[in-house]
N, C-alpha and C. Protein backbone atom coordinates (compact mmCIF):
# COMPACT_ATOMS: atom_id res chain seq x y z
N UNK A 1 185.19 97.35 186.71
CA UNK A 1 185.16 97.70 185.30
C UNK A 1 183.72 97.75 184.78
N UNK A 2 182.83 97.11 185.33
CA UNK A 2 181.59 96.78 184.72
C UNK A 2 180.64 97.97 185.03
N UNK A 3 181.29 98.59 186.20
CA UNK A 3 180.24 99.72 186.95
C UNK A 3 181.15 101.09 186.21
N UNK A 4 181.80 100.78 186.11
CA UNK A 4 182.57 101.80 184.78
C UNK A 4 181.98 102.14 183.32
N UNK A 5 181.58 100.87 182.91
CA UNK A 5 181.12 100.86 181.65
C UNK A 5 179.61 101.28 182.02
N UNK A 6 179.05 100.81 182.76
CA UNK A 6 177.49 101.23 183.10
C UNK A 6 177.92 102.86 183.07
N UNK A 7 178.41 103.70 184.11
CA UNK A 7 178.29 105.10 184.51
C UNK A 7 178.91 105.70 182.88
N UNK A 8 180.16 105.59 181.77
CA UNK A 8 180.19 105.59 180.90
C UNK A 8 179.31 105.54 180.05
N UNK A 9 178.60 104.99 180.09
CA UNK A 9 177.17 104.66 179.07
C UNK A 9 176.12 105.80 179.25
N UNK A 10 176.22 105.53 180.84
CA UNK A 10 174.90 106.51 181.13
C UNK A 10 175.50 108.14 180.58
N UNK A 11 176.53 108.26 180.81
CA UNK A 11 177.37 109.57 180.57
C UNK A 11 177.28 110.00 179.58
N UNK A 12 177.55 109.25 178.08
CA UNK A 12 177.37 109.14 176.81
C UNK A 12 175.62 109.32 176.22
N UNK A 13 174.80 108.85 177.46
CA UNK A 13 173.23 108.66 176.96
C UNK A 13 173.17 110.73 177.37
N UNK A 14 174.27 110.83 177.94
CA UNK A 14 173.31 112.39 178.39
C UNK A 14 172.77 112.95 179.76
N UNK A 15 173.19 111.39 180.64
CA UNK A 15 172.69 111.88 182.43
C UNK A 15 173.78 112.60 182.50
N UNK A 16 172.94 113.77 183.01
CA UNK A 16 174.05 115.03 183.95
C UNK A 16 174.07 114.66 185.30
N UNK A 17 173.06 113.67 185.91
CA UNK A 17 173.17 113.76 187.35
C UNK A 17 174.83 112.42 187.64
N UNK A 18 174.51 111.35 186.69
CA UNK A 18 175.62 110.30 186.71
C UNK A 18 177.45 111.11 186.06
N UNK A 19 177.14 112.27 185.70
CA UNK A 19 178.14 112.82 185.22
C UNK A 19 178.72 113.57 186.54
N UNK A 20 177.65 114.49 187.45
CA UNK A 20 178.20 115.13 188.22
C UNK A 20 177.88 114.14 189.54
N UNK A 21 178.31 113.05 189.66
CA UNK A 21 178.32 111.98 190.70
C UNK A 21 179.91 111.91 190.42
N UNK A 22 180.38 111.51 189.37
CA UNK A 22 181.76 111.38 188.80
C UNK A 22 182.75 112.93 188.89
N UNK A 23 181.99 114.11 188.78
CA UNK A 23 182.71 114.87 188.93
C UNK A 23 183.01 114.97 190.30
N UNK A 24 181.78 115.45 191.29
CA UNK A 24 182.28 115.32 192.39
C UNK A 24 183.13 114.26 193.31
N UNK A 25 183.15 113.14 192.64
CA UNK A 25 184.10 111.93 193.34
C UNK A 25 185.42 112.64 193.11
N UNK A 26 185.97 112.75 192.12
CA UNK A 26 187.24 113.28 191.51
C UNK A 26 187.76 114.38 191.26
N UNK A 27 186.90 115.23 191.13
CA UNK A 27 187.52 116.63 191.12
C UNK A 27 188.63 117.12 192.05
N UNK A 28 188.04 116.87 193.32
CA UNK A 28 189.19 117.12 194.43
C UNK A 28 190.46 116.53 194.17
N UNK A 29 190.70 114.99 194.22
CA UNK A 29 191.76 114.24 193.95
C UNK A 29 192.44 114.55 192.86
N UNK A 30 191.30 114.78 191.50
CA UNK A 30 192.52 115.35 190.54
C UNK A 30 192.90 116.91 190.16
N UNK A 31 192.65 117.27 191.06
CA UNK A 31 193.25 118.61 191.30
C UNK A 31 194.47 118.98 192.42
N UNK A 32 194.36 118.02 193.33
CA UNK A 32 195.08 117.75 194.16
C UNK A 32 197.00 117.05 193.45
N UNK A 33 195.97 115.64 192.26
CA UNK A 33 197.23 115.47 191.65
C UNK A 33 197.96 116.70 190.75
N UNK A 34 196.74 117.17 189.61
CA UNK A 34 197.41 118.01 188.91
C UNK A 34 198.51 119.02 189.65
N UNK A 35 198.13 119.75 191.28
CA UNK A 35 198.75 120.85 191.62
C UNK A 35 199.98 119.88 192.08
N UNK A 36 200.58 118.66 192.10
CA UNK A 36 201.77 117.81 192.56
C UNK A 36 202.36 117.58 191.34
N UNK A 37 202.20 117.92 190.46
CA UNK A 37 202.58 117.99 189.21
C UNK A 37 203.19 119.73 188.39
N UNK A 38 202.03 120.47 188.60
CA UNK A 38 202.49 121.64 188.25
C UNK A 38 203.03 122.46 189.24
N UNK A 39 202.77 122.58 190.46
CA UNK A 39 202.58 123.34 191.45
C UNK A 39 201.66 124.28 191.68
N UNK A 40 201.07 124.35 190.67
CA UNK A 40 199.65 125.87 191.03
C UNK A 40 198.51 125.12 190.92
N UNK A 41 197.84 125.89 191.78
CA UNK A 41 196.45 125.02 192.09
C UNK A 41 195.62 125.84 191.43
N UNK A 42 195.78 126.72 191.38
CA UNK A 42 194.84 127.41 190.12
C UNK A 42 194.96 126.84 189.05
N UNK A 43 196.17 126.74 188.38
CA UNK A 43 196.46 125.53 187.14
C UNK A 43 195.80 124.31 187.29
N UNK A 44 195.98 123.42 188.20
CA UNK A 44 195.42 122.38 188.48
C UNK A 44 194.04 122.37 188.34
N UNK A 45 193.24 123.24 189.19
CA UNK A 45 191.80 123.21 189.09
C UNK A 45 191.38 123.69 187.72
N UNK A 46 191.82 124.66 186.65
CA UNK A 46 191.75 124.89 185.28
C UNK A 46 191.92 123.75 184.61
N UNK A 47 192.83 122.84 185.08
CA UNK A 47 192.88 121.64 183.88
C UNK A 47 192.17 120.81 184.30
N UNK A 48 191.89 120.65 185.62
CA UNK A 48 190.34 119.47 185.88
C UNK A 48 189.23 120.34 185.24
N UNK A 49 188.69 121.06 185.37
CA UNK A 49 187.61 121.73 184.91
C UNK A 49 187.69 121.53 183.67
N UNK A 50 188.95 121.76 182.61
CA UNK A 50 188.46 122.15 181.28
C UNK A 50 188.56 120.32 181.05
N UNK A 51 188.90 119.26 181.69
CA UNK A 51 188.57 118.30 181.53
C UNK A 51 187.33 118.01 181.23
N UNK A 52 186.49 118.30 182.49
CA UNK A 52 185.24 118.11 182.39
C UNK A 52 184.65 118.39 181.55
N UNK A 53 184.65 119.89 181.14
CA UNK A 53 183.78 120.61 180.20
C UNK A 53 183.91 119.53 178.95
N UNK A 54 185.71 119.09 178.40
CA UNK A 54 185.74 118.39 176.90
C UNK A 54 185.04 117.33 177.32
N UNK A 55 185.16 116.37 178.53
CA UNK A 55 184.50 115.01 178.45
C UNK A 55 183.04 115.33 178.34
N UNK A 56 182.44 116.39 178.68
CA UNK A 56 181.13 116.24 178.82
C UNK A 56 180.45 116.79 176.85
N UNK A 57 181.50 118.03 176.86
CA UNK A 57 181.25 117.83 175.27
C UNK A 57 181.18 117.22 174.55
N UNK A 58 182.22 116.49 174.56
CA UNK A 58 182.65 115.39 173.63
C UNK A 58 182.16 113.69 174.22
N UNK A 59 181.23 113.98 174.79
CA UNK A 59 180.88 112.59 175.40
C UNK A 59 180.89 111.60 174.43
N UNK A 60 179.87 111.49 173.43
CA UNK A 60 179.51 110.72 172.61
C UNK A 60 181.13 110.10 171.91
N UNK A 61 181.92 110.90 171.87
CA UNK A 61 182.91 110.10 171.31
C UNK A 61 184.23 110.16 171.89
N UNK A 62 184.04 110.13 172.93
CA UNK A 62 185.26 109.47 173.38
C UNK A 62 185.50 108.35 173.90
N UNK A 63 186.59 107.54 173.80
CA UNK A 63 186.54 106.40 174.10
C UNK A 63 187.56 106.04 175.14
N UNK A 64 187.18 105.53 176.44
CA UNK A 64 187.99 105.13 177.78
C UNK A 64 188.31 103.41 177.51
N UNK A 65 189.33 103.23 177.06
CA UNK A 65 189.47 102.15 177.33
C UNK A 65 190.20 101.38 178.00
N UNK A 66 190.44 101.87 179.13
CA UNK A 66 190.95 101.13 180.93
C UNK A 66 189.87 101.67 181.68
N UNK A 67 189.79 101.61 183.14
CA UNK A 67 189.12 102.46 184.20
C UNK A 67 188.89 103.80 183.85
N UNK A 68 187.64 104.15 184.46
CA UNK A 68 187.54 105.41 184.40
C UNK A 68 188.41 106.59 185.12
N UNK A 69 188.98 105.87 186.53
CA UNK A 69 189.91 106.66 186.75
C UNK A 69 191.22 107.05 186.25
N UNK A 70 191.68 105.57 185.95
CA UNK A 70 193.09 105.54 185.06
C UNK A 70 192.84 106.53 183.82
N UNK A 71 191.72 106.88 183.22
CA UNK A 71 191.22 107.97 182.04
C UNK A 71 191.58 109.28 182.51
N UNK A 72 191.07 109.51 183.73
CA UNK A 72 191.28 110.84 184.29
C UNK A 72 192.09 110.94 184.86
N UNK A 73 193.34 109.94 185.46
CA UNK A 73 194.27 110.55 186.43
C UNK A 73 195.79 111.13 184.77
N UNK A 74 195.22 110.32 183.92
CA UNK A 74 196.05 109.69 182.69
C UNK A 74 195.98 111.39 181.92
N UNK A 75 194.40 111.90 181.68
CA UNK A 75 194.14 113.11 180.92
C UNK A 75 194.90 114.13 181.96
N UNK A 76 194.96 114.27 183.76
CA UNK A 76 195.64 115.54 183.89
C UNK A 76 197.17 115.60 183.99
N UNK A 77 197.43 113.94 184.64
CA UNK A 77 198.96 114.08 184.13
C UNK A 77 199.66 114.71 182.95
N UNK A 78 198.73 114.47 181.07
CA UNK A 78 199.25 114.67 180.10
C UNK A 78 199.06 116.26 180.08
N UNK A 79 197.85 116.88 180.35
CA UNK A 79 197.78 118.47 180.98
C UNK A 79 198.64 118.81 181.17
N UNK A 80 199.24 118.50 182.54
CA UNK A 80 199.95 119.27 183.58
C UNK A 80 201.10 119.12 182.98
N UNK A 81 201.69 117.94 182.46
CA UNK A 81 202.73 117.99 181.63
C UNK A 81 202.99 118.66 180.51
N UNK A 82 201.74 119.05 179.95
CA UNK A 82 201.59 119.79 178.65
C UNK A 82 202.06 121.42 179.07
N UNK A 83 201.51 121.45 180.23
CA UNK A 83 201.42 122.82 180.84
C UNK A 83 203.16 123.51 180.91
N UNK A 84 203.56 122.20 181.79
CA UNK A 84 204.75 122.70 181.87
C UNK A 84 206.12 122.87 181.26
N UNK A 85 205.42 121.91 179.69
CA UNK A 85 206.38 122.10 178.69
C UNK A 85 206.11 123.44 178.25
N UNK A 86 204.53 124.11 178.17
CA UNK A 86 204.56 125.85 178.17
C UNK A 86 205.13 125.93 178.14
N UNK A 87 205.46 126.19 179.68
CA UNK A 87 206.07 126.94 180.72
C UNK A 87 207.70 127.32 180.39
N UNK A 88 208.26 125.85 179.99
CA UNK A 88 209.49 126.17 179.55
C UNK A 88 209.80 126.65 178.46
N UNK A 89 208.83 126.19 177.52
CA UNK A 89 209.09 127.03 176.10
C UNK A 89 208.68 128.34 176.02
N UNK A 90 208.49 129.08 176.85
CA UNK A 90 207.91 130.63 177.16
C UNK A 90 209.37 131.24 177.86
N UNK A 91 209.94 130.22 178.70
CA UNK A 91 211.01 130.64 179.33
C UNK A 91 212.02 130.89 178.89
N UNK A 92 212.27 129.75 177.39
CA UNK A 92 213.26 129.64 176.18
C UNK A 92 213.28 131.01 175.44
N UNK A 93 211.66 130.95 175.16
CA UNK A 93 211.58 132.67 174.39
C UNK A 93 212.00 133.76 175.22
N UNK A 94 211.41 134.01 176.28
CA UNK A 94 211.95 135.62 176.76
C UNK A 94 213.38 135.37 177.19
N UNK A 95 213.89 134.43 177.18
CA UNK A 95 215.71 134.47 177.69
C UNK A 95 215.98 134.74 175.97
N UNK A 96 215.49 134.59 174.69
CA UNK A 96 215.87 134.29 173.18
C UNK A 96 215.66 135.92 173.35
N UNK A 97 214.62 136.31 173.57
CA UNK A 97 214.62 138.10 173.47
C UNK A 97 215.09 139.03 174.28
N UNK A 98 215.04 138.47 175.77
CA UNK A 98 215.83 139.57 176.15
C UNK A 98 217.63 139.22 175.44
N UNK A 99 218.16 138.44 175.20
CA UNK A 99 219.23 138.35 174.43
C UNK A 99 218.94 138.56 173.25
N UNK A 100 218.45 138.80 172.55
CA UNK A 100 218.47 139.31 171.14
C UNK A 100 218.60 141.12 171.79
N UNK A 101 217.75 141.51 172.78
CA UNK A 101 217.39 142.74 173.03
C UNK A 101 219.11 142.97 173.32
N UNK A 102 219.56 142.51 174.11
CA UNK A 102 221.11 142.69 174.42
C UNK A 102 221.76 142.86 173.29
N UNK A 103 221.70 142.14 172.35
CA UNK A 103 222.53 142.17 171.17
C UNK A 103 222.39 143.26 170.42
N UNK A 104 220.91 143.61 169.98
CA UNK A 104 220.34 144.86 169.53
C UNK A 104 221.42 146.30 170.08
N UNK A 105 221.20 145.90 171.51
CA UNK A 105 222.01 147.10 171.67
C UNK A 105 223.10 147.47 172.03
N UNK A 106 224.09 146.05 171.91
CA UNK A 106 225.61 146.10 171.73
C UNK A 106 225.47 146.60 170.01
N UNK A 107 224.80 146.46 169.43
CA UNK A 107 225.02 146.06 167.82
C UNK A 107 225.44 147.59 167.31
N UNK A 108 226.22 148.12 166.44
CA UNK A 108 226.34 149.24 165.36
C UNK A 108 225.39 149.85 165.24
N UNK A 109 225.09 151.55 165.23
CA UNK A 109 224.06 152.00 164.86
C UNK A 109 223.33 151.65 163.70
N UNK A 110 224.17 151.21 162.44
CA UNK A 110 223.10 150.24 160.98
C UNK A 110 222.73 149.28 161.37
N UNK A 111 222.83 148.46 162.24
CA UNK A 111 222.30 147.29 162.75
C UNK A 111 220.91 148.02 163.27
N UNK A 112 220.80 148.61 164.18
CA UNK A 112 220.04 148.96 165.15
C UNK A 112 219.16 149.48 163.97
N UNK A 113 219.46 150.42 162.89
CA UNK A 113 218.40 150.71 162.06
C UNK A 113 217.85 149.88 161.27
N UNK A 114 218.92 148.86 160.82
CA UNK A 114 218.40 147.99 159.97
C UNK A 114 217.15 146.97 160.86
N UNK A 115 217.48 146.84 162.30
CA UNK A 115 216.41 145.99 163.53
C UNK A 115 215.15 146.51 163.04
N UNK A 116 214.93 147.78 163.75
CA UNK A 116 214.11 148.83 163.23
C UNK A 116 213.31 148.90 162.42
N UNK A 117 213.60 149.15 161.08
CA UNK A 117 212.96 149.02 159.65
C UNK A 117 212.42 147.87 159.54
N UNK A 118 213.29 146.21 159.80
CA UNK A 118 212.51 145.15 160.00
C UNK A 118 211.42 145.02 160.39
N UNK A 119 211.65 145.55 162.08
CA UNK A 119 210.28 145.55 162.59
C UNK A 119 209.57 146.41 162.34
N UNK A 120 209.05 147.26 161.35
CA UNK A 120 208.62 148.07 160.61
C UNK A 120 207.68 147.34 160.23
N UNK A 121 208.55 146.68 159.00
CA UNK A 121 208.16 145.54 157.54
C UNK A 121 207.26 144.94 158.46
N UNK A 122 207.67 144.15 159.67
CA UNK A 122 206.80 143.25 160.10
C UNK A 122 205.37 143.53 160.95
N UNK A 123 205.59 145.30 161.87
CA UNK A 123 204.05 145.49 162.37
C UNK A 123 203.16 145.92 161.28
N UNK A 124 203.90 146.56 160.20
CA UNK A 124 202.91 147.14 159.07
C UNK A 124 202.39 145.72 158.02
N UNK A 125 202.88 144.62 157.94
CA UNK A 125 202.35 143.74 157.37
C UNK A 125 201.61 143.28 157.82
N UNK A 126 201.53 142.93 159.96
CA UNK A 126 200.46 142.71 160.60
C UNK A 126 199.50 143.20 160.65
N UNK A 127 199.18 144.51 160.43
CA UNK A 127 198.34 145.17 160.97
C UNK A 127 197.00 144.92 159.13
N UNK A 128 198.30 144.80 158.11
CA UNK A 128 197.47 144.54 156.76
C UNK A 128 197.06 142.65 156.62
N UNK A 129 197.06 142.02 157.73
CA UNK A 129 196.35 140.90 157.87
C UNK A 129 194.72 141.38 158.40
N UNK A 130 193.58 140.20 157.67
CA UNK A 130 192.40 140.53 158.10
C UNK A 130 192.43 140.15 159.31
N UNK A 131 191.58 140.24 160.12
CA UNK A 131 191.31 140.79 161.41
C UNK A 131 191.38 139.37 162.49
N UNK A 132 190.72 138.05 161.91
CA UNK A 132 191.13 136.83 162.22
C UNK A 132 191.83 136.31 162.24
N UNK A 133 192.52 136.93 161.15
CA UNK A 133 194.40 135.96 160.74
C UNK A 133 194.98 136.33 162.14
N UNK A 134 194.93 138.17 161.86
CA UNK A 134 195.74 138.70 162.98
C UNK A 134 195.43 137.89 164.49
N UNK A 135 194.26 138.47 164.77
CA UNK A 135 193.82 137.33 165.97
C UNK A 135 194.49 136.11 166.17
N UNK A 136 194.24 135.38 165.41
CA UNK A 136 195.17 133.96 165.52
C UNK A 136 196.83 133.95 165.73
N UNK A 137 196.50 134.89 164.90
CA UNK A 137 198.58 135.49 165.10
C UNK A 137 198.51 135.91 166.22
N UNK A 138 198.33 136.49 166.82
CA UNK A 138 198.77 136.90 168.11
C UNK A 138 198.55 136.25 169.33
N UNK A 139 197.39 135.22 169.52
CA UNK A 139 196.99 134.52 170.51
C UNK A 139 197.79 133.39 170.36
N UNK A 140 198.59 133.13 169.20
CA UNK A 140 199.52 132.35 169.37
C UNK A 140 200.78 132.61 169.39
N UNK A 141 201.40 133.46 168.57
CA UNK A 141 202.48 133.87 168.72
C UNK A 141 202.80 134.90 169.88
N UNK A 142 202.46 135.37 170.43
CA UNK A 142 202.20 136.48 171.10
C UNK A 142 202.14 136.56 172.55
N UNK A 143 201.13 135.24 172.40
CA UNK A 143 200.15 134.46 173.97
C UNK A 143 200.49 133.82 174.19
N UNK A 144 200.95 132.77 173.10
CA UNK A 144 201.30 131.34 173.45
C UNK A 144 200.36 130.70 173.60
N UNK A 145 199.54 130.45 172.92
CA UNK A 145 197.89 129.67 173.00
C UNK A 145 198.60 128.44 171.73
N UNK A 146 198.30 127.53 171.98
CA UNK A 146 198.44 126.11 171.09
C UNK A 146 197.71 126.40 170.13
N UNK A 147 197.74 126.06 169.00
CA UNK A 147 196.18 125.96 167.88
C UNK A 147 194.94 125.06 168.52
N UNK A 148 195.28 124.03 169.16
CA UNK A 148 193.69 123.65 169.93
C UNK A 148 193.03 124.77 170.71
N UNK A 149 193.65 125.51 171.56
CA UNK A 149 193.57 126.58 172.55
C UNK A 149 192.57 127.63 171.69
N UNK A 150 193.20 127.40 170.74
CA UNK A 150 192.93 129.00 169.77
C UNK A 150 191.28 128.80 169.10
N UNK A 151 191.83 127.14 168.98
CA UNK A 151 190.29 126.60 167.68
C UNK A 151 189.08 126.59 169.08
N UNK A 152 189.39 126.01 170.05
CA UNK A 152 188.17 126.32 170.80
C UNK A 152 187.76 127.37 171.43
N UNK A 153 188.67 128.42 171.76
CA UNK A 153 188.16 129.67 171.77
C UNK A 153 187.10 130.20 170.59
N UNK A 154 187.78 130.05 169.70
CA UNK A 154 187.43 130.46 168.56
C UNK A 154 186.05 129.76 167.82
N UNK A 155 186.11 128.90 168.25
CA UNK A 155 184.62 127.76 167.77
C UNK A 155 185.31 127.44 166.57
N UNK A 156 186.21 127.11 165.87
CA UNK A 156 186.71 126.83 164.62
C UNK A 156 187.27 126.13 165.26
N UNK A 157 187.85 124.89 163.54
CA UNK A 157 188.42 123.59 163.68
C UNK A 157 190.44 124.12 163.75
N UNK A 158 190.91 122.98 164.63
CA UNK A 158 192.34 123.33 164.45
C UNK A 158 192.80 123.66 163.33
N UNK A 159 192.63 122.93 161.96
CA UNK A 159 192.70 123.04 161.04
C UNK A 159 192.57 124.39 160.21
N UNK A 160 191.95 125.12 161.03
CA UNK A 160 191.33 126.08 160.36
C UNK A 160 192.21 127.15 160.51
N UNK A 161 193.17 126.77 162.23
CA UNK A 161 193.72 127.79 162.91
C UNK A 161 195.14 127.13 162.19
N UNK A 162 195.45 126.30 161.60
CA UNK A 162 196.87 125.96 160.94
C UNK A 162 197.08 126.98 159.46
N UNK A 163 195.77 126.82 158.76
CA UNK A 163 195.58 127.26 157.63
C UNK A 163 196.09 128.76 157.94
N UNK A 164 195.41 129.04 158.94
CA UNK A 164 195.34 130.98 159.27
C UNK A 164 196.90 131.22 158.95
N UNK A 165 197.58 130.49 159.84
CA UNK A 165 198.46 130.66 160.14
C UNK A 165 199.76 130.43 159.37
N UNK A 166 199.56 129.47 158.23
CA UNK A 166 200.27 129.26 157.75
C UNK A 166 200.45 130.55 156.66
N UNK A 167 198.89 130.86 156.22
CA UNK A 167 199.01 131.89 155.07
C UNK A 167 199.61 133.43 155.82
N UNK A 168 199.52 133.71 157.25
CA UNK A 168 199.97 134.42 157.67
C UNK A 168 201.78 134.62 157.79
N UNK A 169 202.04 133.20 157.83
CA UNK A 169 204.04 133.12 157.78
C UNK A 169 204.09 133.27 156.27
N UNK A 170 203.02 132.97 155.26
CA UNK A 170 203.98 133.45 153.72
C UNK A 170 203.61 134.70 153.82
N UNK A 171 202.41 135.36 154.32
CA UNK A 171 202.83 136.90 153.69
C UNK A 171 204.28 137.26 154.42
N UNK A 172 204.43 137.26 155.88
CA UNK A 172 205.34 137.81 156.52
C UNK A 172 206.54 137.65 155.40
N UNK A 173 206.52 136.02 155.22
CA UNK A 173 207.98 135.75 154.77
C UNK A 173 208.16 136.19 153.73
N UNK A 174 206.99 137.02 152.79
CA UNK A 174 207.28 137.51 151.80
C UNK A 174 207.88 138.83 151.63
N UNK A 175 206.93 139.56 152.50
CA UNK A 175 207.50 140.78 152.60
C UNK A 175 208.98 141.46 153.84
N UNK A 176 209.32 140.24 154.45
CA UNK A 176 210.62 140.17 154.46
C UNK A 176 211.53 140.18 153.79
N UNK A 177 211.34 139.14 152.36
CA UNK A 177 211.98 138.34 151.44
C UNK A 177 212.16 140.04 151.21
N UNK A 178 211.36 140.75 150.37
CA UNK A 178 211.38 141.32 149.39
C UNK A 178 212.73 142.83 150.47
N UNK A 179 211.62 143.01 151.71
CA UNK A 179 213.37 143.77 152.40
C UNK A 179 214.40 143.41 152.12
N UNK A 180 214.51 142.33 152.70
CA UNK A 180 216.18 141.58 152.78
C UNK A 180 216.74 142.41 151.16
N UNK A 181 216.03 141.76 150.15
CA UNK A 181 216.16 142.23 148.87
C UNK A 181 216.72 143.71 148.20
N UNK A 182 215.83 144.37 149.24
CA UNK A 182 216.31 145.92 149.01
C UNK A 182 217.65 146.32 149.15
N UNK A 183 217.83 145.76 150.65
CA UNK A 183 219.62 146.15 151.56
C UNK A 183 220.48 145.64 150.64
């Protein structure tokens, strides 16, 4: 623990050489775990890496408080797990659309127009979002990018990417509202 807190310290002061002593110890191993977890080793090595990159960003404030390994075996487990709750909620959606798509086209020809016109209302309202909103809209809804995903792409705070987003579901829901209204 004590040689933990020393290499921690030094890590936090800014040595890159005590940082990449630590990367290279572990990288292998936790990439090795992550891919026993997700199954892709491309995944795996993406979530050790973007480990690194946040610990080394965020050095100054993060705080390990067990082993340094128990930190890192702890950050790709919650990854890989993160990953593969994706995974399933991506799986939820395209089984939700290709069954909606099914339904669409069992449905009545006024159905099918009324689908239609909806999605009308809804690419022409997108396209009248400014250019960031949209962005955000789509890398999340679209991509499936988390709002952290989005804010560090983006160099903006999560917060920033909630806000987008939120003002982006009232226009939609407005100019839905006001369809629905018409029929």
């Amino acid at each position: 623990m004590l040689n933990d807190l020393f290499v921690l310290k030094k890590i936090k002061e800014g040595d890159i050489k005590t940082f990449e002593q630590v990367f290279r110890q572990y990288y292998a191993p936790l990439c090795l775990y992550g891919c026993s977890i997700t199954k892709r080793r491309d995944v795996a090595e993406e979530i050790v890496q973007e480990l690194f990159y946040v610990w080394w960003k965020d050095r100054e404030n993060i705080q390990i408080l067990h082993s340094l390994k128990s930190y890192l075996y702890g950050a790709v487990r919650n990854q890989s797990l993160q990953y593969l709750e994706h995974l399933e909620v991506q799986g939820r959606h395209r089984e939700k659309v290709l069954t909606t798509n099914n339904k669409i086209q069992d449905s009545t020809p006024h159905q099918q127009l009324e689908y239609k016109e909806l999605e009308e209302v809804i690419n022409r309202t997108l396209k009248q979002l400014p250019d960031r909103r949209l962005k955000i809209f789509r890398m999340h809804r679209m991509e499936g990018k988390k709002y952290k995903e989005i804010a560090e792409i983006l160099s903006v705070s999560v917060k920033t990417i909630e806000a987008e987003m939120t003002k982006a579901y009232q226009i939609l829901r407005q100019e839905i509202e006001k369809y629905t209204h018409v029929l």
